[in-house]
C-alpha atoms as a PDB file:
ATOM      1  CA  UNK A   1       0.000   0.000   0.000  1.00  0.00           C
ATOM      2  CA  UNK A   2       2.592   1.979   0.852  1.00  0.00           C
ATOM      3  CA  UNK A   3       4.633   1.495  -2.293  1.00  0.00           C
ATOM      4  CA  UNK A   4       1.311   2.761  -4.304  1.00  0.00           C
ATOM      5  CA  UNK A   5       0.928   6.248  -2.305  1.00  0.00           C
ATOM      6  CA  UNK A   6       4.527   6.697  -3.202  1.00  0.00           C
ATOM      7  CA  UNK A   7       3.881   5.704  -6.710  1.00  0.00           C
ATOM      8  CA  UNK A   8       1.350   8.707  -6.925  1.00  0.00           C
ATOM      9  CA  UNK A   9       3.296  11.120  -5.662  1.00  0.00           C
ATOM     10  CA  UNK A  10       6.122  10.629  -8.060  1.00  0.00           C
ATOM     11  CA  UNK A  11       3.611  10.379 -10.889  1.00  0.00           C
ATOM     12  CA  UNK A  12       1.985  13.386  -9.849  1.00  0.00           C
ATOM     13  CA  UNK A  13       5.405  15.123  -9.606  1.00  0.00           C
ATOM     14  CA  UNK A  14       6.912  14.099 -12.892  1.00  0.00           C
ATOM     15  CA  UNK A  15       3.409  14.856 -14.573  1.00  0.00           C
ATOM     16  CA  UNK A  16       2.631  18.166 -13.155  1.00  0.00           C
ATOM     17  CA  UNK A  17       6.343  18.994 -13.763  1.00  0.00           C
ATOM     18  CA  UNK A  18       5.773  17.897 -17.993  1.00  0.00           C
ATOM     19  CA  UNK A  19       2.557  20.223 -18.101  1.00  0.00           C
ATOM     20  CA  UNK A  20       4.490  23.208 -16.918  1.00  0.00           C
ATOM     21  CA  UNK A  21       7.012  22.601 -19.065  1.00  0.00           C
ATOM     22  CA  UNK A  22       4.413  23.028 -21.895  1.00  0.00           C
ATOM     23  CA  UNK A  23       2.878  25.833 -21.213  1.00  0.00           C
ATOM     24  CA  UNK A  24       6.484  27.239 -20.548  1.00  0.00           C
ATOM     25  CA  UNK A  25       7.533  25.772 -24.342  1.00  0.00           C
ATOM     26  CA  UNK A  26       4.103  27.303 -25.341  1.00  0.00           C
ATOM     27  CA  UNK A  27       4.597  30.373 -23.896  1.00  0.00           C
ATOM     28  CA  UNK A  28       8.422  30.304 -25.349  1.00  0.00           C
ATOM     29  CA  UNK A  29       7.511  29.899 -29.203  1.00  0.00           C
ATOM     30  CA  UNK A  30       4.313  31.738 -28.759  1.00  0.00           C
ATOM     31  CA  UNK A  31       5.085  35.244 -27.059  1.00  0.00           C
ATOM     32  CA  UNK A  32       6.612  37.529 -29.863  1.00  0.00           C
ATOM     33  CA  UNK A  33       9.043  39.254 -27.886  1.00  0.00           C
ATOM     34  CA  UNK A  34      12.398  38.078 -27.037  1.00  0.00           C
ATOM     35  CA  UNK A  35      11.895  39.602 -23.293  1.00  0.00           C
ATOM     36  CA  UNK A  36       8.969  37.948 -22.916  1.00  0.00           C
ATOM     37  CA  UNK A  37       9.655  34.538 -23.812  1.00  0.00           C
ATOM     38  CA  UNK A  38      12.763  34.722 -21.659  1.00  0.00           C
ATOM     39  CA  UNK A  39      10.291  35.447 -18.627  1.00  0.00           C
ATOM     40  CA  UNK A  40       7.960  32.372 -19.343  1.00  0.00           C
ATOM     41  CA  UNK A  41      11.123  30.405 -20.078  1.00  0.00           C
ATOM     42  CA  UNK A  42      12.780  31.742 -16.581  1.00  0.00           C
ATOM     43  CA  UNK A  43       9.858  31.838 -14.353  1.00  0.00           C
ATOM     44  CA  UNK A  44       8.887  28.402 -15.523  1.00  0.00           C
ATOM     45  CA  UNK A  45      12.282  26.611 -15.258  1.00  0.00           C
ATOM     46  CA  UNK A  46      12.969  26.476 -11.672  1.00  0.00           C
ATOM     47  CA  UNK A  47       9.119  24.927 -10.922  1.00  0.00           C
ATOM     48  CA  UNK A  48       9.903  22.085 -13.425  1.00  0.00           C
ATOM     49  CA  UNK A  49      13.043  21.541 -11.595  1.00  0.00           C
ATOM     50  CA  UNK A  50      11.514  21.408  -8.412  1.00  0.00           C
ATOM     51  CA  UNK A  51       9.036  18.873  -9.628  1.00  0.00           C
ATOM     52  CA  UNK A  52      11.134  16.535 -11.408  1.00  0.00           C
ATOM     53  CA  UNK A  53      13.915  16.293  -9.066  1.00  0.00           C
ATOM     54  CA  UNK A  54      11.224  16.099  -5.779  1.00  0.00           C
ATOM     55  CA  UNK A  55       9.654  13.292  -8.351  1.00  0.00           C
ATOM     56  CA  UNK A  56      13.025  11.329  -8.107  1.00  0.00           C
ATOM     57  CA  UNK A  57      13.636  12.363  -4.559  1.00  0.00           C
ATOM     58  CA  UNK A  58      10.721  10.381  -3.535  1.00  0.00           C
ATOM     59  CA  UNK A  59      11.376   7.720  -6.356  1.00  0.00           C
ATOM     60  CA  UNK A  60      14.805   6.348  -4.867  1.00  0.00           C
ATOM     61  CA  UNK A  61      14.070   6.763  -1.345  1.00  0.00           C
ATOM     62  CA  UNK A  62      16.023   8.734   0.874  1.00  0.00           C
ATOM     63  CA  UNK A  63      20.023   8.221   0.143  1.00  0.00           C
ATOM     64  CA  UNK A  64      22.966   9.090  -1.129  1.00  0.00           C
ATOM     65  CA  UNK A  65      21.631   9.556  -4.594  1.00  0.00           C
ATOM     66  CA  UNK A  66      18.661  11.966  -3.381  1.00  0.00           C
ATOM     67  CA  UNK A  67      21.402  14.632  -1.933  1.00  0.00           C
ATOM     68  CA  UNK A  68      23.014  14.347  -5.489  1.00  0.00           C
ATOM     69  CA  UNK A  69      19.575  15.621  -6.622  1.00  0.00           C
ATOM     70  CA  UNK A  70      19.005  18.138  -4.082  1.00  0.00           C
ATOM     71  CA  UNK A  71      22.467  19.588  -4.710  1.00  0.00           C
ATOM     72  CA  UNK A  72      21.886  19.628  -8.036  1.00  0.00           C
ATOM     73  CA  UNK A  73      18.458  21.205  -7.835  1.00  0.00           C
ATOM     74  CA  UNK A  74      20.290  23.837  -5.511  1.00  0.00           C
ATOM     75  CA  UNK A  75      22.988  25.138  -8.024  1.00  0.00           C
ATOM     76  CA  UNK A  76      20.559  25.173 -10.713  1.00  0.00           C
ATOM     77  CA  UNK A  77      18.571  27.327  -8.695  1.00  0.00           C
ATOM     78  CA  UNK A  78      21.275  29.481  -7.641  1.00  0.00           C
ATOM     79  CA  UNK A  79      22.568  30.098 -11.303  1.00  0.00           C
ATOM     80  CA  UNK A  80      19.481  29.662 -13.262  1.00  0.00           C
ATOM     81  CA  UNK A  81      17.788  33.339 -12.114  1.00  0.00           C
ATOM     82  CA  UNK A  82      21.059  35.250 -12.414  1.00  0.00           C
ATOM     83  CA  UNK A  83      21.783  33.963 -15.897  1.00  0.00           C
ATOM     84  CA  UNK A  84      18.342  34.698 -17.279  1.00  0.00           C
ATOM     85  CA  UNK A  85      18.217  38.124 -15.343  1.00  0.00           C
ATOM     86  CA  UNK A  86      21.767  38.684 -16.970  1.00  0.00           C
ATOM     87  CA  UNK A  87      20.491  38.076 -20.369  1.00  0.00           C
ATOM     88  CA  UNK A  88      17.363  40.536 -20.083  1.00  0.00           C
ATOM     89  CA  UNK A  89      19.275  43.376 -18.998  1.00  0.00           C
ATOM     90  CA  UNK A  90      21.869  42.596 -21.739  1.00  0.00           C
ATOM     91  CA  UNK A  91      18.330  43.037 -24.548  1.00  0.00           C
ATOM     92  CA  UNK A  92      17.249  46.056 -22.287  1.00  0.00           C
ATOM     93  CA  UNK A  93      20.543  48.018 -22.519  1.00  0.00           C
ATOM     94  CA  UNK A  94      21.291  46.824 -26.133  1.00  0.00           C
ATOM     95  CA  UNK A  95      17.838  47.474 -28.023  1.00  0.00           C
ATOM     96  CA  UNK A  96      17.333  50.413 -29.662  1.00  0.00           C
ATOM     97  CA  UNK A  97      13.834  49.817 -30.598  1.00  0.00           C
ATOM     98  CA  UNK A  98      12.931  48.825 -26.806  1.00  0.00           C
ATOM     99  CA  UNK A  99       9.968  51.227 -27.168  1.00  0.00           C
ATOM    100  CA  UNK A 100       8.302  49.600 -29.659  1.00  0.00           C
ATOM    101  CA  UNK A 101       7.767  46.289 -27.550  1.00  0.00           C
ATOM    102  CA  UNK A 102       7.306  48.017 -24.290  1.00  0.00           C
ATOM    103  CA  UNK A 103       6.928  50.877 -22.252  1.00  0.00           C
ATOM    104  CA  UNK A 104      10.014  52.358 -21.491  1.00  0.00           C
ATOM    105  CA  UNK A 105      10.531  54.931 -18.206  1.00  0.00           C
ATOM    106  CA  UNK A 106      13.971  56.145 -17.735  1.00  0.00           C
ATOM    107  CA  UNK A 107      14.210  57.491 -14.425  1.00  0.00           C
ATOM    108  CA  UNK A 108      16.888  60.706 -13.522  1.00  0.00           C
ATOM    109  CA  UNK A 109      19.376  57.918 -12.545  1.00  0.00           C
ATOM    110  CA  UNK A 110      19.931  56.299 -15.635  1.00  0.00           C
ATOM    111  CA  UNK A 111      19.860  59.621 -17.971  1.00  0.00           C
ATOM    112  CA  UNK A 112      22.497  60.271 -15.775  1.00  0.00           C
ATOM    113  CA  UNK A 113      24.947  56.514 -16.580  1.00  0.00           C
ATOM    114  CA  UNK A 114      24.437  57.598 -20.102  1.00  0.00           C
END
């Protein structure tokens, strides 16, 4: 019985984990900006890491392995914002046709950097 509840759970994990990862592909190829499909690929990434590797957490028990995971799941989630939040301000400071996506408010401060 007990092998069954744990069955669920990891099947519940690794399939609520694959329907966020579609609507984050969805929202990828479907948004038409490159800002915004960097947001639904960023917001989504780290909640379809947390799933999957909770998923096989709970599918080998707890052991050595399962720390691997959590570790894993740990640096990804360390790097994964600051890479993606990296990459956006690169395409914010670098577009010259920002406006036309978005609306743009330079404050005092940055009039000031450039």
């Amino acid at each position: 019985m007990l092998e069954w509840i744990r069955f669920g759970l990891v099947a519940a994990c690794f399939a609520a984990g694959l329907v966020t990862l579609f609507i984050s592909l969805f929202g990828t190829f479907r948004l038409s900006y490159s800002l915004n499909r960097m947001h639904a690929a960023a917001m989504c990434d780290t909640l379809v890491l947390m799933l999957f590797t909770t998923g096989c957490v709970l599918a080998c028990g707890i052991n050595v392995v399962s720390f691997k995971f959590v570790f894993i799941l740990l640096m990804l989630w360390c790097t994964s914002p600051v890479v993606s939040h990296i990459l956006m301000k690169t395409r914010y400071l670098t577009d010259e046709h920002l406006s036309d996506h978005c609306d743009v408010r330079i404050d005092d401060s940055q009039k000031e950097e450039e």
